[in-house]
C-alpha atoms as a PDB file:
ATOM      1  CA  UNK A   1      24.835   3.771  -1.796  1.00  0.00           C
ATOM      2  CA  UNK A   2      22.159   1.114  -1.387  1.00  0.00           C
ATOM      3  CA  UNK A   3      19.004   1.714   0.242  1.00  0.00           C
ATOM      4  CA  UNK A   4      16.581  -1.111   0.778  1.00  0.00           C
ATOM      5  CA  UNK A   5      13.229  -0.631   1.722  1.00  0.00           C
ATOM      6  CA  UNK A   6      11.102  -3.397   3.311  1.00  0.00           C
ATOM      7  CA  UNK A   7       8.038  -4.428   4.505  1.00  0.00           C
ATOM      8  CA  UNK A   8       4.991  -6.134   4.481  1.00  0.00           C
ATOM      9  CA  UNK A   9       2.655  -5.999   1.556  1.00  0.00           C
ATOM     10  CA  UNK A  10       0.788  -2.809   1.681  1.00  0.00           C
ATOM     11  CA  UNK A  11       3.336  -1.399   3.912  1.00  0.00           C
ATOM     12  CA  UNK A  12       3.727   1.591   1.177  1.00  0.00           C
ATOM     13  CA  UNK A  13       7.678   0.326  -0.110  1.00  0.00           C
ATOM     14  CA  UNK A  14       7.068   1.013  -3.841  1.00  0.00           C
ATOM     15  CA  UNK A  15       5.381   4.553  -2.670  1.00  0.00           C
ATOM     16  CA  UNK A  16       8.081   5.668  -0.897  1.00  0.00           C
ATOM     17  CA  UNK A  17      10.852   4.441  -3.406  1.00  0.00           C
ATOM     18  CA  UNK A  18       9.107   7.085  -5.432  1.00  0.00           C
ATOM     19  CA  UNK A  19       9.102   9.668  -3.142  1.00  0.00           C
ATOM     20  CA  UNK A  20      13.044   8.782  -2.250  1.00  0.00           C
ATOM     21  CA  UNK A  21      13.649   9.355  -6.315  1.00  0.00           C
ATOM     22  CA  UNK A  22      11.690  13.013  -6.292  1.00  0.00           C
ATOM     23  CA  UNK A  23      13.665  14.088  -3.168  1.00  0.00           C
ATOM     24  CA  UNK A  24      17.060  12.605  -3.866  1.00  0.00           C
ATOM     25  CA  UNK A  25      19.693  14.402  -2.953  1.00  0.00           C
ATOM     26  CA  UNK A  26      22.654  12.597  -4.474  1.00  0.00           C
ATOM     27  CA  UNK A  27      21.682  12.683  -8.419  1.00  0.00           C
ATOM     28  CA  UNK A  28      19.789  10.308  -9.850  1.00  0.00           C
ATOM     29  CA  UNK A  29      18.435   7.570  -7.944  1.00  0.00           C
ATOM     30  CA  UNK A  30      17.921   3.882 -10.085  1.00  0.00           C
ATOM     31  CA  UNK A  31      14.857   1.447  -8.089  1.00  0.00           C
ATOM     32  CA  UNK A  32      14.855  -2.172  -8.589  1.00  0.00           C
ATOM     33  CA  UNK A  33      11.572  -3.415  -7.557  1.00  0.00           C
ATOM     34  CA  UNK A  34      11.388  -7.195  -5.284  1.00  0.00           C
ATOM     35  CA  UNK A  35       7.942  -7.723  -7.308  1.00  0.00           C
ATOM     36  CA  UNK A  36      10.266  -7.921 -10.773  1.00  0.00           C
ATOM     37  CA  UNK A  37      12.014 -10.614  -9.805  1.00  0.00           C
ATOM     38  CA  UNK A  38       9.698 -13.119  -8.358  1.00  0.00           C
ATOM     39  CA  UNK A  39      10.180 -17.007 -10.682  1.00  0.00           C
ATOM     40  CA  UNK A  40       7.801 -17.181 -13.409  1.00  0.00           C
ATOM     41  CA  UNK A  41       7.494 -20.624 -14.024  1.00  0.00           C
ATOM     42  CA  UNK A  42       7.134 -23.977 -11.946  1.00  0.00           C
ATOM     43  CA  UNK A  43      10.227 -25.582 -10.781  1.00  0.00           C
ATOM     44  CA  UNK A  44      11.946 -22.343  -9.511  1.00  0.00           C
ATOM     45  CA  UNK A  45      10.731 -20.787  -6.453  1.00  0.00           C
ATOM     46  CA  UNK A  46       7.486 -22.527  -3.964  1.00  0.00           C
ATOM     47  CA  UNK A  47       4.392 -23.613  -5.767  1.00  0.00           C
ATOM     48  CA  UNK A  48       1.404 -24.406  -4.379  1.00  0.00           C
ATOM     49  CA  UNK A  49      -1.884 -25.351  -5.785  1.00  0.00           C
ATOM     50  CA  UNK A  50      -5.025 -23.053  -5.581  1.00  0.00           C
ATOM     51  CA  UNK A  51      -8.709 -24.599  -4.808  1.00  0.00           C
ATOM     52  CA  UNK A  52      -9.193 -25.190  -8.374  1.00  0.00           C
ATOM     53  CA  UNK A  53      -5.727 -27.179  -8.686  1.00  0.00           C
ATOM     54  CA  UNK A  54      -3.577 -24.513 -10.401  1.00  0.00           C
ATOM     55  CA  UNK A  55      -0.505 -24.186  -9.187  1.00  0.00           C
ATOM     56  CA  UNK A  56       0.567 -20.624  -8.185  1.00  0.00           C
ATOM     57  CA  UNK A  57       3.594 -18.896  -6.502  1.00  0.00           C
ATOM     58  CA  UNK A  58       4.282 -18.153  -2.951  1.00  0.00           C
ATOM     59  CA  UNK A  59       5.140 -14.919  -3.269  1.00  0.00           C
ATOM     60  CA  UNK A  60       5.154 -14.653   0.552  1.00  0.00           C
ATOM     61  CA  UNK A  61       8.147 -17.359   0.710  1.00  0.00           C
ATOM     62  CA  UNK A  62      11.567 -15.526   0.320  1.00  0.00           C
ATOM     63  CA  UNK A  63      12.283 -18.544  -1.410  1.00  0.00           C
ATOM     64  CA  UNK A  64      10.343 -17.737  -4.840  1.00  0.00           C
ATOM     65  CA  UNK A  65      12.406 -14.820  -5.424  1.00  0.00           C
ATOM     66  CA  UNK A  66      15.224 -14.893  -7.912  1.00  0.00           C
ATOM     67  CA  UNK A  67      17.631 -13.070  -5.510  1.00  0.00           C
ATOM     68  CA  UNK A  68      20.898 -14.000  -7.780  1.00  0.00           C
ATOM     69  CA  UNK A  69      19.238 -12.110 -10.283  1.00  0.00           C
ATOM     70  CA  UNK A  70      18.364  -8.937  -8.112  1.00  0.00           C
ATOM     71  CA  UNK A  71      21.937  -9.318  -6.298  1.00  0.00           C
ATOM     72  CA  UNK A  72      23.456  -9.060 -10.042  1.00  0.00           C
ATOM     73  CA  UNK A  73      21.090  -6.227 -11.329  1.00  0.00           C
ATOM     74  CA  UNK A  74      21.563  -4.325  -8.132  1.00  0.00           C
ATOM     75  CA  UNK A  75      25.397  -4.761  -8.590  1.00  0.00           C
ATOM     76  CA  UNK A  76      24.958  -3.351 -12.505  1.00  0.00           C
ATOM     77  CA  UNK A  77      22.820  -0.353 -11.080  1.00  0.00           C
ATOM     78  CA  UNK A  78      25.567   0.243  -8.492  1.00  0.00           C
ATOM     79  CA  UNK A  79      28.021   0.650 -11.142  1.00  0.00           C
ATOM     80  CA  UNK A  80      26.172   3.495 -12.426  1.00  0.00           C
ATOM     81  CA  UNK A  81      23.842   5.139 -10.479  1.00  0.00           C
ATOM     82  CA  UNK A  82      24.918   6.997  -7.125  1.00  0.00           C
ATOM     83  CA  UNK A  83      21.822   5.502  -5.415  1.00  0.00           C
ATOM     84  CA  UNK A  84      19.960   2.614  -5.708  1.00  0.00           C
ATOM     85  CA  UNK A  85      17.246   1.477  -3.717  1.00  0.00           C
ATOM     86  CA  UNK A  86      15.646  -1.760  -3.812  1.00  0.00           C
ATOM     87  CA  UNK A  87      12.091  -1.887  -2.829  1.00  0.00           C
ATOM     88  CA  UNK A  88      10.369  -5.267  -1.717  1.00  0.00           C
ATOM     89  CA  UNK A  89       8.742  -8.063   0.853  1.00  0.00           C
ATOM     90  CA  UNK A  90      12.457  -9.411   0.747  1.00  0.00           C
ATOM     91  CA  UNK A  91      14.655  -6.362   0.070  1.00  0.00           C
ATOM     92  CA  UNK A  92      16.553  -6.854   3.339  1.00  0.00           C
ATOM     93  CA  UNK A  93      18.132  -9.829   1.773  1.00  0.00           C
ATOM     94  CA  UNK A  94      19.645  -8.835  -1.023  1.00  0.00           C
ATOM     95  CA  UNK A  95      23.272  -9.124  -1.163  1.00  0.00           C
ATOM     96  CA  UNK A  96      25.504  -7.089  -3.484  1.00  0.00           C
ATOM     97  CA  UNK A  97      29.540  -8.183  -4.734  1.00  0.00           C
ATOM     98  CA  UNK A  98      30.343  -4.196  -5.132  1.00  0.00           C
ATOM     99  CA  UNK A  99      31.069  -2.844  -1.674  1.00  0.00           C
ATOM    100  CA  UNK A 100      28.746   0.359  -0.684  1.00  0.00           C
ATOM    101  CA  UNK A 101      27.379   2.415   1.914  1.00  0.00           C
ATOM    102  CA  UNK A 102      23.887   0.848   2.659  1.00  0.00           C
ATOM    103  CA  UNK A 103      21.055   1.697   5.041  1.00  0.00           C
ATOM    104  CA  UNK A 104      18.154  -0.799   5.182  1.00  0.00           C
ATOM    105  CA  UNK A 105      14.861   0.334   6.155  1.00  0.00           C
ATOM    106  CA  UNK A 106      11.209  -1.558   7.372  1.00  0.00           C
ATOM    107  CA  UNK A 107       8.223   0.303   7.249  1.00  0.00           C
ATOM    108  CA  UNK A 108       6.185  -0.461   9.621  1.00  0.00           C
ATOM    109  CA  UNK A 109       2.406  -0.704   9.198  1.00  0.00           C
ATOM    110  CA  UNK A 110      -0.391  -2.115  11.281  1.00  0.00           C
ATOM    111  CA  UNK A 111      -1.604  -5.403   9.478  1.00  0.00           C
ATOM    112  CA  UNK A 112      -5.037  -4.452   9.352  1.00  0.00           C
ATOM    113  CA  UNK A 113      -3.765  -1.123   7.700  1.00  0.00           C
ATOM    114  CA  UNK A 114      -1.393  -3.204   5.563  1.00  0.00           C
ATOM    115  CA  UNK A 115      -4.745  -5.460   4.659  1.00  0.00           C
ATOM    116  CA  UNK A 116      -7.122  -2.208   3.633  1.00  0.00           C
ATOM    117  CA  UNK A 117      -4.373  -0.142   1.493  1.00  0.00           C
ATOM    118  CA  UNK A 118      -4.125  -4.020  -0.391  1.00  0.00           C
ATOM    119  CA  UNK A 119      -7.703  -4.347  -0.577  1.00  0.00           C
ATOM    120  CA  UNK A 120      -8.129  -1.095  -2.161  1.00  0.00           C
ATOM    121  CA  UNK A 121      -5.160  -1.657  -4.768  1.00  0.00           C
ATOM    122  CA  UNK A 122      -5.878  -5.175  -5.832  1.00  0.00           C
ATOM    123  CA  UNK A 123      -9.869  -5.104  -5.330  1.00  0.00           C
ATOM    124  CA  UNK A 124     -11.095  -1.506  -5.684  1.00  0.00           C
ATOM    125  CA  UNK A 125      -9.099  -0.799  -8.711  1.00  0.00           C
ATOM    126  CA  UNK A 126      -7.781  -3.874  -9.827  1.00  0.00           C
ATOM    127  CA  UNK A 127     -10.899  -5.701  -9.931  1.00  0.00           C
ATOM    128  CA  UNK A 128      -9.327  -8.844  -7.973  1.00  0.00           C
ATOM    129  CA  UNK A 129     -11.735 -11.170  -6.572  1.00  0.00           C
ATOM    130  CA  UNK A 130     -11.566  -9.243  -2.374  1.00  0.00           C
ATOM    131  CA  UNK A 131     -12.656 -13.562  -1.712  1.00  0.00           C
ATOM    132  CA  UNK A 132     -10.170 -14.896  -2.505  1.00  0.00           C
ATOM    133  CA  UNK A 133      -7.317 -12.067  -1.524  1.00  0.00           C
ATOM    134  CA  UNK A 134      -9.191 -12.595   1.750  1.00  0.00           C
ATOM    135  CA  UNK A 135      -8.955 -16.085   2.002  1.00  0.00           C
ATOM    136  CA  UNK A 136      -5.187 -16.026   0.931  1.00  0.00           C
ATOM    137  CA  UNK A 137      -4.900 -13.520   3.832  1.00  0.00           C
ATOM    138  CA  UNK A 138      -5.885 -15.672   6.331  1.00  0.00           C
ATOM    139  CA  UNK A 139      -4.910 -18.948   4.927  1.00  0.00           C
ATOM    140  CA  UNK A 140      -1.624 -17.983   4.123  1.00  0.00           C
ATOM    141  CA  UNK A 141       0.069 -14.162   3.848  1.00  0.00           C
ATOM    142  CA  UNK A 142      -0.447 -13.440   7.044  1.00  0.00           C
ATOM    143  CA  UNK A 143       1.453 -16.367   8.964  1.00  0.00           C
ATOM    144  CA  UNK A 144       3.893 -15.576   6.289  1.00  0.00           C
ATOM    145  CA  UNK A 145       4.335 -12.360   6.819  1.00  0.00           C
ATOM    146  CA  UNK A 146       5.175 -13.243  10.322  1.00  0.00           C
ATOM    147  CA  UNK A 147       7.385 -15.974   9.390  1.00  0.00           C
ATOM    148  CA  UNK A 148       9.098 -13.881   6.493  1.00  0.00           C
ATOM    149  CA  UNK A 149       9.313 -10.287   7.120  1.00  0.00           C
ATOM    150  CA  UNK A 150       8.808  -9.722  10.533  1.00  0.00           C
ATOM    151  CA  UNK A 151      12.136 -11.087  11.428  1.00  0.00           C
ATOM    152  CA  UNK A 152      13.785  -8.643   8.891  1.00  0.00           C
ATOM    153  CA  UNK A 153      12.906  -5.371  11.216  1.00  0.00           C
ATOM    154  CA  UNK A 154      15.674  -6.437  13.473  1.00  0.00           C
ATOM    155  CA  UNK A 155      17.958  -6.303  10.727  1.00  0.00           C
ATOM    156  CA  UNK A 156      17.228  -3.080   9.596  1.00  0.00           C
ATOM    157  CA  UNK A 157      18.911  -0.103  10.238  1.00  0.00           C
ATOM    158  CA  UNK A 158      15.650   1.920  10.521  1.00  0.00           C
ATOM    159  CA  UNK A 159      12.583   1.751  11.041  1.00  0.00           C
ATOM    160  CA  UNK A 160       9.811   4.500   9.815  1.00  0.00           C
ATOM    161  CA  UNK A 161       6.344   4.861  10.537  1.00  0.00           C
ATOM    162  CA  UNK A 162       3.920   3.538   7.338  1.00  0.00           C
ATOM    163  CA  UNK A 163       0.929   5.882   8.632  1.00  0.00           C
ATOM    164  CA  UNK A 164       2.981   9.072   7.626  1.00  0.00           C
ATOM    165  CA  UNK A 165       3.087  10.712   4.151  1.00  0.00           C
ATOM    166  CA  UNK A 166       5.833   9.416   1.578  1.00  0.00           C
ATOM    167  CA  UNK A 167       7.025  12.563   1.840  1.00  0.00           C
ATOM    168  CA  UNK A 168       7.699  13.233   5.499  1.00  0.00           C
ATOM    169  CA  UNK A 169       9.533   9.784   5.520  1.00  0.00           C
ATOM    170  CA  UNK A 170      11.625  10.848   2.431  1.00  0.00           C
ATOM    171  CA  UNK A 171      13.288  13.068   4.730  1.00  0.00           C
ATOM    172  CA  UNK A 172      13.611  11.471   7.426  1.00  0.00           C
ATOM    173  CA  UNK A 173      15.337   8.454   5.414  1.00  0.00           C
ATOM    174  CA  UNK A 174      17.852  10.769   3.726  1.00  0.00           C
ATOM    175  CA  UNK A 175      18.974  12.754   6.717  1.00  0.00           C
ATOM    176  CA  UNK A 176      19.893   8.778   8.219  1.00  0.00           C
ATOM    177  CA  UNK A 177      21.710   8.558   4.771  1.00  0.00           C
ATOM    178  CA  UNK A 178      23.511  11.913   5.365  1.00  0.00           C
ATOM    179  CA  UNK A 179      24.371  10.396   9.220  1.00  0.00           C
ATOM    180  CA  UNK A 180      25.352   7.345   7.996  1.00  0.00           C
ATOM    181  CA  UNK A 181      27.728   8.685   5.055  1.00  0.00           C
ATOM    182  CA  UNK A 182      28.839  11.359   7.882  1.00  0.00           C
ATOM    183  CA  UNK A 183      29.829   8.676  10.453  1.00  0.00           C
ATOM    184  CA  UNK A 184      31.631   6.844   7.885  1.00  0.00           C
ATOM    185  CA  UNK A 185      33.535   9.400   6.557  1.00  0.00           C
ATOM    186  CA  UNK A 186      34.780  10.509   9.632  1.00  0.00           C
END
């Protein structure tokens, strides 16, 4: 079974990947995280250049992910895990060979709710510069975000609410599993 999980940043996708693993009904549950497989290095993936003229990645551009690389991983965790969910801006997209039941999910989050759970990650206890994640906000995530990952809810198979507890939407998103495995078995 594959379970992707996505959303905008902040949305709470790695969060609930965790709470999917401590509530997982099917054995063990493997998680390939979208952030792992972003291109490292110029010429792969959509540079730009910063104020000060280095260039950095567009992480909000589908485009600088190195989806062959997920696809294959998420195939090799397929072969050996019961579950795998693959949590990410772009998880929607990834595209396995090995055929499997899958349920895609979007959280959905307010942006400025999105905006203040990223603020407090990167800023409050990461000690990023809240300028400049501010100005790449407006400059830049957020009209991707609506070019990017807003047009994945409609391909989802679900959509949960971001505002409740990892928990509560655990369950929710494995009782849709047991529905979905239900309808297809019968």
């Amino acid at each position: 079974m594959l379970l992707t999980l996505t959303g905008g940043a902040g949305a709470g996708k790695t969060t609930l990947a965790d709470a999917l693993v401590s509530f997982a009904v099917e054995g063990p549950a493997s998680v390939l995280h979208g952030d792992d497989y972003y291109f490292t290095a110029p010429g792969r993936g959509i540079w730009t250049r910063d104020e000060a003229g280095i260039p950095r990645l567009d992480v909000g551009d589908p485009r600088s992910v190195d989806i062959e690389r997920l696809d294959a991983d998420t195939d090799a965790a397929l072969a050996s895990a019961p579950v795998v969910i693959v949590d990410g801006l772009f998880a929607r997209r990834v595209t396995p060979q090995r055929p499997c039941l899958r349920l895609d999910v979007f959280i959905d989050l307010a942006a400025d709710l999105r905006l203040a759970r990223k603020i407090e990650r990167k800023c409050v206890r990461g000690g990023f510069p809240l300028e400049v994640l501010l100005r790449n906000y407006v400059e830049h995530r957020r009209a991707a975000h609506e070019r990017h990952i807003e047009p994945l809810r409609d391909e989802c198979d679900v959509i949960v609410d971001g505002t409740l507890s990892p928990e509560t939407l655990a369950e929710q998103i494995w009782s849709a599993v047991a529905a979905q495995a239900l309808n297809h078995n019968s």
